[in-house]
N, C-alpha and C. Protein backbone atom coordinates (compact mmCIF):
# COMPACT_ATOMS: atom_id res chain seq x y z
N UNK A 1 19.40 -106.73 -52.01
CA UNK A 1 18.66 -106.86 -50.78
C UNK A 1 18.80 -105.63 -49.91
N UNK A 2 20.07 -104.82 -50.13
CA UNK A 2 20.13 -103.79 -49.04
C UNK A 2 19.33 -102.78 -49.44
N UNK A 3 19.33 -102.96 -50.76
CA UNK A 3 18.20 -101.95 -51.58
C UNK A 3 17.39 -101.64 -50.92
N UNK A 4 16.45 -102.66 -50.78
CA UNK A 4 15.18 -103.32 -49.99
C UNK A 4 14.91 -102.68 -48.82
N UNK A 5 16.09 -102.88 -48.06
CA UNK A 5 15.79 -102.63 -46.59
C UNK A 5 16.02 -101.01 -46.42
N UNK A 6 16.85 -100.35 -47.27
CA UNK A 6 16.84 -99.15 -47.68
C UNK A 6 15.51 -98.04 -47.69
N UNK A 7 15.06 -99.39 -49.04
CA UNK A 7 13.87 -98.63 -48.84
C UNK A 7 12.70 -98.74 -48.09
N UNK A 8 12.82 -99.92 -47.15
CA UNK A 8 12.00 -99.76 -46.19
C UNK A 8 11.98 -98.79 -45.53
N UNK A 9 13.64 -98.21 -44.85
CA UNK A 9 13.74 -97.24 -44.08
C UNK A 9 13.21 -96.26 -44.57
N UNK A 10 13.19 -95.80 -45.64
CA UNK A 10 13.14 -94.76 -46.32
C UNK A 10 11.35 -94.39 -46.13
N UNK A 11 10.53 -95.33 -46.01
CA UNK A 11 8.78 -95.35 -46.23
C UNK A 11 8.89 -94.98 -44.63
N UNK A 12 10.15 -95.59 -44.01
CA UNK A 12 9.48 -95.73 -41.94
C UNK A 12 9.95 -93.78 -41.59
N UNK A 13 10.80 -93.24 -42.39
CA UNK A 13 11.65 -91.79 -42.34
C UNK A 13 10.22 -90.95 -42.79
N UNK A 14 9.78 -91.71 -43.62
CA UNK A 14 8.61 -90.94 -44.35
C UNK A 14 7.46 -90.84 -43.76
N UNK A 15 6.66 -91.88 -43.22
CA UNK A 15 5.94 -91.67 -41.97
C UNK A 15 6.39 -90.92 -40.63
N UNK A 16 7.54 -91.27 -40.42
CA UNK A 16 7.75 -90.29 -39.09
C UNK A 16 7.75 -88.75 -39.43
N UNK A 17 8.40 -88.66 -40.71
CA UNK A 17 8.11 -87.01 -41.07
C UNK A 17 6.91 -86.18 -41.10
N UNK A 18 5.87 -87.49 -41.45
CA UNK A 18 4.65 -86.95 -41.80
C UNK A 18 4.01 -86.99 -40.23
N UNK A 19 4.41 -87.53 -39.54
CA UNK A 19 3.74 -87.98 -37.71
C UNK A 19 4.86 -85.93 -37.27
N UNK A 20 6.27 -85.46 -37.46
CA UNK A 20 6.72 -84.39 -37.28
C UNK A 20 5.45 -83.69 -37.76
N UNK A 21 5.25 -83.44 -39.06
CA UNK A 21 4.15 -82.34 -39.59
C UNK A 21 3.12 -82.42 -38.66
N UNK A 22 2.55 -83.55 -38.36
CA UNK A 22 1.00 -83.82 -37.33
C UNK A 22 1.23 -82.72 -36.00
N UNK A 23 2.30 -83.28 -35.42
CA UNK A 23 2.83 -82.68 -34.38
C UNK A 23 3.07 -81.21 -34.45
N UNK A 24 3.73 -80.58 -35.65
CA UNK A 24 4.18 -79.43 -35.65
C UNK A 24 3.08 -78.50 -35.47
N UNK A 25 1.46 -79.31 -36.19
CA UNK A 25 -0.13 -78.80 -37.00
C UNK A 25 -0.01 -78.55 -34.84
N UNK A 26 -0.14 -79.79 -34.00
CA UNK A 26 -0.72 -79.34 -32.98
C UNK A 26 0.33 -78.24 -32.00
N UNK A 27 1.42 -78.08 -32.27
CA UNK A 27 2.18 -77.65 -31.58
C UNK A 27 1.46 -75.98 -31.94
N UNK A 28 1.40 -75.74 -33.09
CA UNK A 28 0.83 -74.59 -33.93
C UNK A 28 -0.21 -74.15 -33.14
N UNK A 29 -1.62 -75.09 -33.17
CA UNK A 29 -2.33 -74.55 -32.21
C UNK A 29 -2.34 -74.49 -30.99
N UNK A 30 -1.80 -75.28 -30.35
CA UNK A 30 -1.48 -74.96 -28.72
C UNK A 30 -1.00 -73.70 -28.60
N UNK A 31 -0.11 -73.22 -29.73
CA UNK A 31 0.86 -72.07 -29.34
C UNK A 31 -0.34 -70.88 -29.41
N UNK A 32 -0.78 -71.13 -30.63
CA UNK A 32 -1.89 -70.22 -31.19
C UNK A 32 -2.99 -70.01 -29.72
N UNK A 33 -3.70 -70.90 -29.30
CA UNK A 33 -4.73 -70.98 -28.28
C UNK A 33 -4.23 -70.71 -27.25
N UNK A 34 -3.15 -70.89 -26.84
CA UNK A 34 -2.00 -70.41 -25.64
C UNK A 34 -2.34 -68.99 -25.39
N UNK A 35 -1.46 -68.38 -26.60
CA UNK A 35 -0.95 -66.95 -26.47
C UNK A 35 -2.81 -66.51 -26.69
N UNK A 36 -3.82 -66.97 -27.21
CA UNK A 36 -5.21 -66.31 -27.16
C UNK A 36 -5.56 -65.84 -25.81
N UNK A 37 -5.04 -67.22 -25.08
CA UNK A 37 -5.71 -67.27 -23.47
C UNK A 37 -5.35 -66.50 -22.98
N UNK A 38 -3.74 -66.39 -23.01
CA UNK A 38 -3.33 -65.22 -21.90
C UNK A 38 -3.66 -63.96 -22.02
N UNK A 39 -4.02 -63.57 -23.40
CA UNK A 39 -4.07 -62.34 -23.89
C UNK A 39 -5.97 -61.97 -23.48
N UNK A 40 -6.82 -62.88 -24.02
CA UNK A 40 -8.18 -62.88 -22.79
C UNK A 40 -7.74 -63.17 -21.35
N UNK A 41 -7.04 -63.63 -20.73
CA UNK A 41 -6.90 -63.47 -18.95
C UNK A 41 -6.31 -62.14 -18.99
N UNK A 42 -5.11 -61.48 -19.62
CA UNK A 42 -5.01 -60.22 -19.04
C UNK A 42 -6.09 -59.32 -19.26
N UNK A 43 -6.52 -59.53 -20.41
CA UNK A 43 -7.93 -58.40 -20.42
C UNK A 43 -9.35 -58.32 -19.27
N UNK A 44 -9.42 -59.56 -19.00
CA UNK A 44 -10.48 -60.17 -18.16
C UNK A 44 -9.68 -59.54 -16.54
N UNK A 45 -8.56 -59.54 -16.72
CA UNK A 45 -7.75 -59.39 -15.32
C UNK A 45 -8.08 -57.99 -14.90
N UNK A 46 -7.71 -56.94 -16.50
CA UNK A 46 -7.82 -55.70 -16.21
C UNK A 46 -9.14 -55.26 -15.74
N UNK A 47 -10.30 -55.87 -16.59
CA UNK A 47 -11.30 -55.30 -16.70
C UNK A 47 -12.12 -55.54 -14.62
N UNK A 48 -11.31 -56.98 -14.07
CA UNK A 48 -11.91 -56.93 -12.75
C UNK A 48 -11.29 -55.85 -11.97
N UNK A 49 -10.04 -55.79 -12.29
CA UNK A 49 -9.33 -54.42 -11.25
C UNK A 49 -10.31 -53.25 -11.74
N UNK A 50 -10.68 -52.67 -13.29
CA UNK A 50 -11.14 -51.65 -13.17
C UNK A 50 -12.89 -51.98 -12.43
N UNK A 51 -12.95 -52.41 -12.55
CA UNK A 51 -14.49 -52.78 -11.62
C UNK A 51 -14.52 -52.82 -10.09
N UNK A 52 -13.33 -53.40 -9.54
CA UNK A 52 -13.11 -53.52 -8.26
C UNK A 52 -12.69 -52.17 -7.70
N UNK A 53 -11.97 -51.03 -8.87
CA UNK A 53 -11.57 -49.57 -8.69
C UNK A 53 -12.86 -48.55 -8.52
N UNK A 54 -14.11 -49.02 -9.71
CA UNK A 54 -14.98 -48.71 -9.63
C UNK A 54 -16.07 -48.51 -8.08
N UNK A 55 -15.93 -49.86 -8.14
CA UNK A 55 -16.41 -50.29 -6.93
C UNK A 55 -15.72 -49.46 -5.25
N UNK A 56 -14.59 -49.18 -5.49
CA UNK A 56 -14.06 -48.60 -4.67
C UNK A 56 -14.35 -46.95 -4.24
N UNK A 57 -14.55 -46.53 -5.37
CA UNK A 57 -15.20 -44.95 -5.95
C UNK A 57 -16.21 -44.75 -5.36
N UNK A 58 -17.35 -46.05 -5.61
CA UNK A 58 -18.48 -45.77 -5.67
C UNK A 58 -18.65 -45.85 -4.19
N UNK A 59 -17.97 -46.72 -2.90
CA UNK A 59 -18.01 -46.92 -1.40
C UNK A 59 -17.94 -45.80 -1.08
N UNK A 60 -16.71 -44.96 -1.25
CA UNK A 60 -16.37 -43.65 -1.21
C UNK A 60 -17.13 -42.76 -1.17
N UNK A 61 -17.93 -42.52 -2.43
CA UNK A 61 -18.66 -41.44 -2.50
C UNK A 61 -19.98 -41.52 -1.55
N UNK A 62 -20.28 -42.86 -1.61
CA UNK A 62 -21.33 -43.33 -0.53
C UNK A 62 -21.36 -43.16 0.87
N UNK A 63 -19.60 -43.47 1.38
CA UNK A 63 -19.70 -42.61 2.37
C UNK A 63 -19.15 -41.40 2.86
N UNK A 64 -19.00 -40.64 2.06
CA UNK A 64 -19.02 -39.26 1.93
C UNK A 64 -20.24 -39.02 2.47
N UNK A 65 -21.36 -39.40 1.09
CA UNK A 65 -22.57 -38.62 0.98
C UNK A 65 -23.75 -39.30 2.45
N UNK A 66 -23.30 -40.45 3.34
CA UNK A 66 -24.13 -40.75 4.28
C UNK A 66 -23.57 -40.06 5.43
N UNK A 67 -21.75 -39.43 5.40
CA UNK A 67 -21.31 -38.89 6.79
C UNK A 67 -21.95 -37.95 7.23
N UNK A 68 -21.76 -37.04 5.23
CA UNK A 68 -22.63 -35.53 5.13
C UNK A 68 -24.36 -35.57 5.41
N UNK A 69 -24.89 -36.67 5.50
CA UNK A 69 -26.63 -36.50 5.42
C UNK A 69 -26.97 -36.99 7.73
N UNK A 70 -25.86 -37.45 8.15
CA UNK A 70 -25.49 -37.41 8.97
C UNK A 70 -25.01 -36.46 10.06
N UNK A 71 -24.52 -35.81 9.71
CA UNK A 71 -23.41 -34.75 10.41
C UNK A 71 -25.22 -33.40 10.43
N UNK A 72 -25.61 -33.18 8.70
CA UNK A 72 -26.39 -32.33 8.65
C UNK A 72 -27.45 -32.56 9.57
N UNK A 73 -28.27 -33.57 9.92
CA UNK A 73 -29.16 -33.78 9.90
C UNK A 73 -29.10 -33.85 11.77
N UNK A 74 -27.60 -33.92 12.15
CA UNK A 74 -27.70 -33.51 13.70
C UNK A 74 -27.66 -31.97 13.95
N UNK A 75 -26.59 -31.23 12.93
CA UNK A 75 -26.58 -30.06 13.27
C UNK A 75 -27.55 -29.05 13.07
N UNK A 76 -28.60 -29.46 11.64
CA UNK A 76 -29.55 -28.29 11.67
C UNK A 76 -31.12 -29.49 12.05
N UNK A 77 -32.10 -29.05 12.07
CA UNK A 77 -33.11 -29.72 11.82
C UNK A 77 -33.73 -28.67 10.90
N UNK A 78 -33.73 -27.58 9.82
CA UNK A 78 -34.65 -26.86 9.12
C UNK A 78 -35.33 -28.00 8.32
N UNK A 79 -36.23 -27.59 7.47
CA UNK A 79 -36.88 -28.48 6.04
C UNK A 79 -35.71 -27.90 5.08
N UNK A 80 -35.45 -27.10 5.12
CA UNK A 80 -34.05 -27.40 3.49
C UNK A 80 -33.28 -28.36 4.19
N UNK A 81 -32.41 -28.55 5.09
CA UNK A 81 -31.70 -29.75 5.98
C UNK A 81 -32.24 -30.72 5.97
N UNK A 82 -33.75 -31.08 5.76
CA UNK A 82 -34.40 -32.25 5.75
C UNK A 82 -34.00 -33.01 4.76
N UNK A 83 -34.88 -32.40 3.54
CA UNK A 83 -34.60 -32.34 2.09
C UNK A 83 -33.28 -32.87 1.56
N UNK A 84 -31.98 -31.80 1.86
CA UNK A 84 -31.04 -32.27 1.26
C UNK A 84 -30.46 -33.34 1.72
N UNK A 85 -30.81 -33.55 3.32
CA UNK A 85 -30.51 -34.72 3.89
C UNK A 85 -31.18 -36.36 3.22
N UNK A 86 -32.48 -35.93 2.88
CA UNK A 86 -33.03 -37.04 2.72
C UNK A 86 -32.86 -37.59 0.86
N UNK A 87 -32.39 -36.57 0.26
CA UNK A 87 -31.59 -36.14 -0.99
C UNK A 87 -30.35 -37.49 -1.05
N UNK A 88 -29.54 -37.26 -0.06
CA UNK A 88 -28.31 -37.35 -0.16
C UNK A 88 -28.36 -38.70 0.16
N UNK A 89 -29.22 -39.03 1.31
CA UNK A 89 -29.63 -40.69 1.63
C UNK A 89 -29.84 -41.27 0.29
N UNK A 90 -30.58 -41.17 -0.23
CA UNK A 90 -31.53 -41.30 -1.56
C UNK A 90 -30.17 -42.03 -2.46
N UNK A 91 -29.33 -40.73 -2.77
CA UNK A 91 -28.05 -41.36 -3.65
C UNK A 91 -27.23 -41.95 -3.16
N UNK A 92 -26.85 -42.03 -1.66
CA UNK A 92 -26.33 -43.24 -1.43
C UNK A 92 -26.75 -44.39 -1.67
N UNK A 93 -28.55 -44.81 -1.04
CA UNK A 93 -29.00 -45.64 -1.52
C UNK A 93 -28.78 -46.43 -2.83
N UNK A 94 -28.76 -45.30 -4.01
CA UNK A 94 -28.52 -45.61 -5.49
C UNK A 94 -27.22 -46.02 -5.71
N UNK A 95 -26.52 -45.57 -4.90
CA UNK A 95 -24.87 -45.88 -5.41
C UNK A 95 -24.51 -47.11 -4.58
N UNK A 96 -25.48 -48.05 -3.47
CA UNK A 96 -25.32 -49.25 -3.32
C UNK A 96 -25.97 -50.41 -4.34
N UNK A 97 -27.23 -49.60 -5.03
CA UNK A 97 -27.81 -51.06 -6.08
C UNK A 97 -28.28 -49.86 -7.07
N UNK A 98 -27.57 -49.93 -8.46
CA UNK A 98 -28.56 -49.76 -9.84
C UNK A 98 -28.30 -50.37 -11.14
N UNK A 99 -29.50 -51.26 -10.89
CA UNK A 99 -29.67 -52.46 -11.84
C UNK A 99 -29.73 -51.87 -12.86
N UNK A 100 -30.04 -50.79 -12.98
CA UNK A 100 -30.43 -50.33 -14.46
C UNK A 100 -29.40 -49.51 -15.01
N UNK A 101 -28.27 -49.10 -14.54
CA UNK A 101 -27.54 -48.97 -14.90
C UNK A 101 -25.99 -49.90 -14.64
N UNK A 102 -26.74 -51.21 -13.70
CA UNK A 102 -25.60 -52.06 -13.98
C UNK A 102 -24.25 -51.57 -13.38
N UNK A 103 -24.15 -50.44 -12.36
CA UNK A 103 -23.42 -49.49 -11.85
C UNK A 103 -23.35 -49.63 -10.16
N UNK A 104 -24.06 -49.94 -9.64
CA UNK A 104 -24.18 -49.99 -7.98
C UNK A 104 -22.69 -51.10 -7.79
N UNK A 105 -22.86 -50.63 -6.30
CA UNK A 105 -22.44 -51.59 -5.53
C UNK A 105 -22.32 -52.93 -5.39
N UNK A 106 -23.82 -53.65 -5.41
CA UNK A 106 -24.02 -54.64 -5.64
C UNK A 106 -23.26 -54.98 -7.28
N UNK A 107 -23.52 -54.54 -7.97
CA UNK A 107 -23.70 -55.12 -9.32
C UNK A 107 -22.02 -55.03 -9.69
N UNK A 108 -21.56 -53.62 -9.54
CA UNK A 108 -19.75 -53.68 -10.00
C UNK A 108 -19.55 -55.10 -8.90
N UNK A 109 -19.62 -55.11 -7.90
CA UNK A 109 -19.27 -56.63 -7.16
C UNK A 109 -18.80 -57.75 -7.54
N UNK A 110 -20.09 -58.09 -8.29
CA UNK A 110 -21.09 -59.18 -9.08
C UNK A 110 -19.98 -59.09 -10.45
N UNK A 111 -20.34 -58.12 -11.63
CA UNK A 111 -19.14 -57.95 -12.30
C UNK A 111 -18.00 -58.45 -12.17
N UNK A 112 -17.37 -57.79 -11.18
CA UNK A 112 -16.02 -58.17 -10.98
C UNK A 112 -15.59 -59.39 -10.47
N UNK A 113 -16.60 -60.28 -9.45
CA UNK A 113 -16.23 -61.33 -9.34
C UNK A 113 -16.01 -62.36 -10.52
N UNK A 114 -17.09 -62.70 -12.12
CA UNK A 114 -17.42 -63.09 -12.93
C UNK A 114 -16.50 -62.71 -13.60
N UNK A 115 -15.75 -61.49 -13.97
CA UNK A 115 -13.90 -61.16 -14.28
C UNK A 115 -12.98 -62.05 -13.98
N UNK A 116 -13.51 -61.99 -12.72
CA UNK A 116 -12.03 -62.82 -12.16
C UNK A 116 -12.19 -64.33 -12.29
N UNK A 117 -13.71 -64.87 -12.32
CA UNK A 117 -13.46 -65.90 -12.94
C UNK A 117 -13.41 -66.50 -14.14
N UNK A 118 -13.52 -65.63 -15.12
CA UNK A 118 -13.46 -65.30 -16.35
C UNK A 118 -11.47 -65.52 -16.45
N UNK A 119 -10.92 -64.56 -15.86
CA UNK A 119 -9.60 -64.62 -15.70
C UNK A 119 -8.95 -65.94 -15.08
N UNK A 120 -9.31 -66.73 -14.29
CA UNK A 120 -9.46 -67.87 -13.84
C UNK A 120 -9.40 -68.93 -14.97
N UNK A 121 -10.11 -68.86 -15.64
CA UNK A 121 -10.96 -69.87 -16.18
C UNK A 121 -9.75 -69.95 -17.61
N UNK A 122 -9.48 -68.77 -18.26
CA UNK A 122 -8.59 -68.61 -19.13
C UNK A 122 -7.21 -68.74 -18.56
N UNK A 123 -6.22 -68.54 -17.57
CA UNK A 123 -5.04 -68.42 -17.18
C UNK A 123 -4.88 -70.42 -17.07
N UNK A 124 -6.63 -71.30 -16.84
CA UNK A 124 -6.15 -72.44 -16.47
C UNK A 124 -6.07 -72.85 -18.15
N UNK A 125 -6.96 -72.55 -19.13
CA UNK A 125 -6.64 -72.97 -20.00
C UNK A 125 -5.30 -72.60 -20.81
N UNK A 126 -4.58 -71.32 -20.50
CA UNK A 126 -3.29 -71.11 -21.13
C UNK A 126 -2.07 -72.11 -20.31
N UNK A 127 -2.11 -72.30 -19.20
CA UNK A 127 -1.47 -73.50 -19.09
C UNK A 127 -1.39 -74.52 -19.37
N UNK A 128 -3.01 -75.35 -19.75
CA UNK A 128 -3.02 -76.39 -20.51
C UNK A 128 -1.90 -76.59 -21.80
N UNK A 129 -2.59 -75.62 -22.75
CA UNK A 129 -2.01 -75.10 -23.59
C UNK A 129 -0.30 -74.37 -23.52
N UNK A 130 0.48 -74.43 -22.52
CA UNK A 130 1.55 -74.60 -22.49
C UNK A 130 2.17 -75.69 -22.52
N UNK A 131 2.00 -76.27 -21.21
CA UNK A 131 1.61 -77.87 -21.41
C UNK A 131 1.64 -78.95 -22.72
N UNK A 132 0.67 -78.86 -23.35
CA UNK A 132 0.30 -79.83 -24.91
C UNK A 132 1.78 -79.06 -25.75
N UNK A 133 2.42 -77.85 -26.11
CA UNK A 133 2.96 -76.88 -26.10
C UNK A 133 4.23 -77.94 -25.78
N UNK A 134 4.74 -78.19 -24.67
CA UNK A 134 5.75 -78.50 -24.34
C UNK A 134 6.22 -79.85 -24.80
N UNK A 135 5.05 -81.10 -24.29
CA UNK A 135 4.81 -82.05 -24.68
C UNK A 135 5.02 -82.69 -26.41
N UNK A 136 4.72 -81.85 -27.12
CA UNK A 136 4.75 -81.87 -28.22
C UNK A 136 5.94 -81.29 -29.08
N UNK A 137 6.48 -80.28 -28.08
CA UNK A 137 7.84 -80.07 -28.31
C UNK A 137 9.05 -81.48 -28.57
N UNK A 138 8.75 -81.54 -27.32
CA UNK A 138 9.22 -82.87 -26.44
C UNK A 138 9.21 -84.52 -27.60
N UNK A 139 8.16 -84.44 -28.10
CA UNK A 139 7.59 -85.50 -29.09
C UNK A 139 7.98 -84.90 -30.17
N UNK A 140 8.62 -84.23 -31.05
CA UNK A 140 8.67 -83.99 -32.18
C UNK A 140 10.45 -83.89 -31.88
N UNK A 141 11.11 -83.66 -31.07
CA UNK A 141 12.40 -84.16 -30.61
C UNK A 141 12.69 -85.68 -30.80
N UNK A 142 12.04 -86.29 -30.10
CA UNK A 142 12.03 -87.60 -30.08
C UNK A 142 12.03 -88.48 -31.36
N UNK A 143 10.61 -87.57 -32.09
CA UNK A 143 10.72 -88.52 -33.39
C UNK A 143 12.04 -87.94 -34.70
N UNK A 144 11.90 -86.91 -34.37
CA UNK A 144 13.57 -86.64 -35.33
C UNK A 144 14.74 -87.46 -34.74
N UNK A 145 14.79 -87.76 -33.29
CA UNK A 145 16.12 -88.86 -32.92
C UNK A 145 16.13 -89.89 -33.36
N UNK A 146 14.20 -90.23 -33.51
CA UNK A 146 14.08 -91.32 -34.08
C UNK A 146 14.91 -91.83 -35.49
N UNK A 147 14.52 -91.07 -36.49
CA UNK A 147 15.00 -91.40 -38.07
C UNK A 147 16.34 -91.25 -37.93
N UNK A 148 17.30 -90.59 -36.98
CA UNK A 148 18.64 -90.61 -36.80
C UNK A 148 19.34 -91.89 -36.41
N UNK A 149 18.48 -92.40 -35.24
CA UNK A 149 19.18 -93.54 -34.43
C UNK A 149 18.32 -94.75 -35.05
N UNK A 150 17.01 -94.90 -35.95
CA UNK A 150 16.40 -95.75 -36.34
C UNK A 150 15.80 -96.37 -34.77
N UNK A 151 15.87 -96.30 -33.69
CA UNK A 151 15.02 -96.30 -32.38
C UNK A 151 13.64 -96.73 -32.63
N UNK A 152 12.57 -97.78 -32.44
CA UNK A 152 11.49 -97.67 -32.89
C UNK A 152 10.69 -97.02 -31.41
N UNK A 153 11.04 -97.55 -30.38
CA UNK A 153 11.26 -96.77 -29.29
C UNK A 153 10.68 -95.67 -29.34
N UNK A 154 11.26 -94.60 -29.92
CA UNK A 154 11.31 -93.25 -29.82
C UNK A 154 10.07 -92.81 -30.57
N UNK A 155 9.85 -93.19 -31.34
CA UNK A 155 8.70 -93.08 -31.74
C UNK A 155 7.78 -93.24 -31.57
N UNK A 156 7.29 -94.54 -30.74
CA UNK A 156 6.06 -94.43 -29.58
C UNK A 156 6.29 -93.59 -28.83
N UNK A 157 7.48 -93.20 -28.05
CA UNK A 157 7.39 -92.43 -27.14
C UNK A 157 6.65 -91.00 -27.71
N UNK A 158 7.33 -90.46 -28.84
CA UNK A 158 6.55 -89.72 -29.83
C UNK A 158 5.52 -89.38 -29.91
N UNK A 159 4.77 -90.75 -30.53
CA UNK A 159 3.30 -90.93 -30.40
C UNK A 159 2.84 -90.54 -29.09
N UNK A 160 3.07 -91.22 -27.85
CA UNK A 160 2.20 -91.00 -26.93
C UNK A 160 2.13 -89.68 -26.47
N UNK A 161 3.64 -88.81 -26.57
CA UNK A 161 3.43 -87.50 -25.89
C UNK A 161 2.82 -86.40 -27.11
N UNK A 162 2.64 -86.76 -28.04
CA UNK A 162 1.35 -86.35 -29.19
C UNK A 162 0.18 -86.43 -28.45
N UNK A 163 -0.37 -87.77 -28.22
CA UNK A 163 -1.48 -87.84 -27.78
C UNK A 163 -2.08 -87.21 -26.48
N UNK A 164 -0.63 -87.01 -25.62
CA UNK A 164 -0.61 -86.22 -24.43
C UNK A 164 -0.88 -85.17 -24.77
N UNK A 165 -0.42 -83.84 -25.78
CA UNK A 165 -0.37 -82.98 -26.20
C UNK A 165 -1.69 -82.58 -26.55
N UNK A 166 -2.03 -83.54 -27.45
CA UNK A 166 -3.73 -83.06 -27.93
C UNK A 166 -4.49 -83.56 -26.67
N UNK A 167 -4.42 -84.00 -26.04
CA UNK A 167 -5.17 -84.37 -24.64
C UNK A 167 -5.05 -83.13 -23.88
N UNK A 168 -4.10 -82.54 -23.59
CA UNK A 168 -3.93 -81.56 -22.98
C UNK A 168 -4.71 -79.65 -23.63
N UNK A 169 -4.57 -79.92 -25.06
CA UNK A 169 -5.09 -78.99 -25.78
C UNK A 169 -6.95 -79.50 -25.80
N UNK A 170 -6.76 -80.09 -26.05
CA UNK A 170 -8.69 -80.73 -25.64
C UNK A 170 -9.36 -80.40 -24.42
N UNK A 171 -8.40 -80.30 -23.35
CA UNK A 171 -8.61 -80.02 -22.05
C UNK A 171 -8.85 -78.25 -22.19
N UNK A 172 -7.82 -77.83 -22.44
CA UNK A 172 -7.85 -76.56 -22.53
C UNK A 172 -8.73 -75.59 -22.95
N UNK A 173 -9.26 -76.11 -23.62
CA UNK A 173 -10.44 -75.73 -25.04
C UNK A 173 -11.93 -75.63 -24.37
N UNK A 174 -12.02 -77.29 -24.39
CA UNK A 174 -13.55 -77.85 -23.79
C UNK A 174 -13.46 -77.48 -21.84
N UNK A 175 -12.39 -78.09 -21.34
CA UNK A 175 -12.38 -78.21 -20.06
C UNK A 175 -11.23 -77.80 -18.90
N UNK A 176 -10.88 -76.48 -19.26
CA UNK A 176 -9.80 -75.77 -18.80
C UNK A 176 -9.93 -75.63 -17.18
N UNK A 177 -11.06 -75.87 -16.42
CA UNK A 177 -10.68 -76.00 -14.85
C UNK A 177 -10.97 -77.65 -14.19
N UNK A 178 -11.12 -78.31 -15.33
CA UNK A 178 -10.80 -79.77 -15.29
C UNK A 178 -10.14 -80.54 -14.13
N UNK A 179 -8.64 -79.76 -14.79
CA UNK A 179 -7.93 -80.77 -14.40
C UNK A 179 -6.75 -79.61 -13.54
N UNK A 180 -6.46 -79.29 -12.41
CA UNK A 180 -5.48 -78.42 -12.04
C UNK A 180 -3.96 -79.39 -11.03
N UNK A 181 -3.14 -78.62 -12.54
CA UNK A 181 -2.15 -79.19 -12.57
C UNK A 181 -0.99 -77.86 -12.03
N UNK A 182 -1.78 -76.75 -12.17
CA UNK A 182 -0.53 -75.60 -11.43
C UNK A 182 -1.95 -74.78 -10.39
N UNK A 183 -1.29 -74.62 -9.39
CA UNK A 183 -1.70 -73.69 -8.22
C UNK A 183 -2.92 -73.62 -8.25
């Protein structure tokens, strides 16, 4: 009879091992989709600073070139003074909007805001994905105490923070500003 119950344990050790592997499969990708995210938020991060640097250049030179079409245009009145004055307006003008080169003022702006929420959008899903990450840590602890202490306990608990885990990685994936659980 102890046989028996032996080998019952032995089929309940065997499912929980195989529920560890399930867990380990999602722990894998959380980790995997994790470290993706952060690595797109820092890029997305960089790319708004260099746009917002851009953008900074381009104010600059703008008002440079409106002090200078300014300053000229009190001190001389000739037609070359006109000219270069009305020259210099001209490229300021351009260096506040060019759509066609996707380069103005307006547009690095525009850019850079869509960065940052780009960066946004990924930093919420790498937390998710820490999160499911932890959870699943957490659950694959549990169910190894399980087959130790025979606990059936522990093993739902198991289960559910699995299900937490892939809940949390689902989030991350499909619906990463969902749900805000940090800052």
């Amino acid at each position: 009879m102890s046989h028996g119950a032996g080998h019952g344990d032995h089929g309940g050790n065997k499912r929980i091992a195989l529920l560890i592997s399930v867990m380990a499969l999602v722990l894998a990708f959380a980790e995997t989709l994790g470290k993706s995210a952060q690595t797109a938020a820092v890029a997305a991060n960089i790319d708004a600073l260099n746009l917002w640097n851009f953008f900074q250049a381009k104010t600059i030179r703008q008002t440079v070139l409106r002090t200078a079409a300014e300053q000229t245009a009190i001190v001389t009145s000739s037609e070359k003074s006109k000219k270069q004055v009305e020259a210099w307006r001209k490229t300021a003008d351009r260096y506040q909007s060019e759509p066609e080169t996707n380069e103005g003022r307006d547009q690095l702006a525009a850019r850079a805001k869509a960065a940052e929420k780009r960066r946004a959008t990924l930093t919420a899903a790498y937390h998710h994905y820490e999160t499911a990450s932890a959870a699943v840590q957490i659950a694959i602890v549990m169910a190894s105490a399980a087959i130790i202490t025979g606990m059936v306990a522990l093993v739902w608990i198991s289960i559910g923070l699995g299900v937490v885990a892939l809940a949390f990685c689902v989030i991350g994936f499909w619906f990463p500003t969902a749900v805000h659980l940090f800052g």
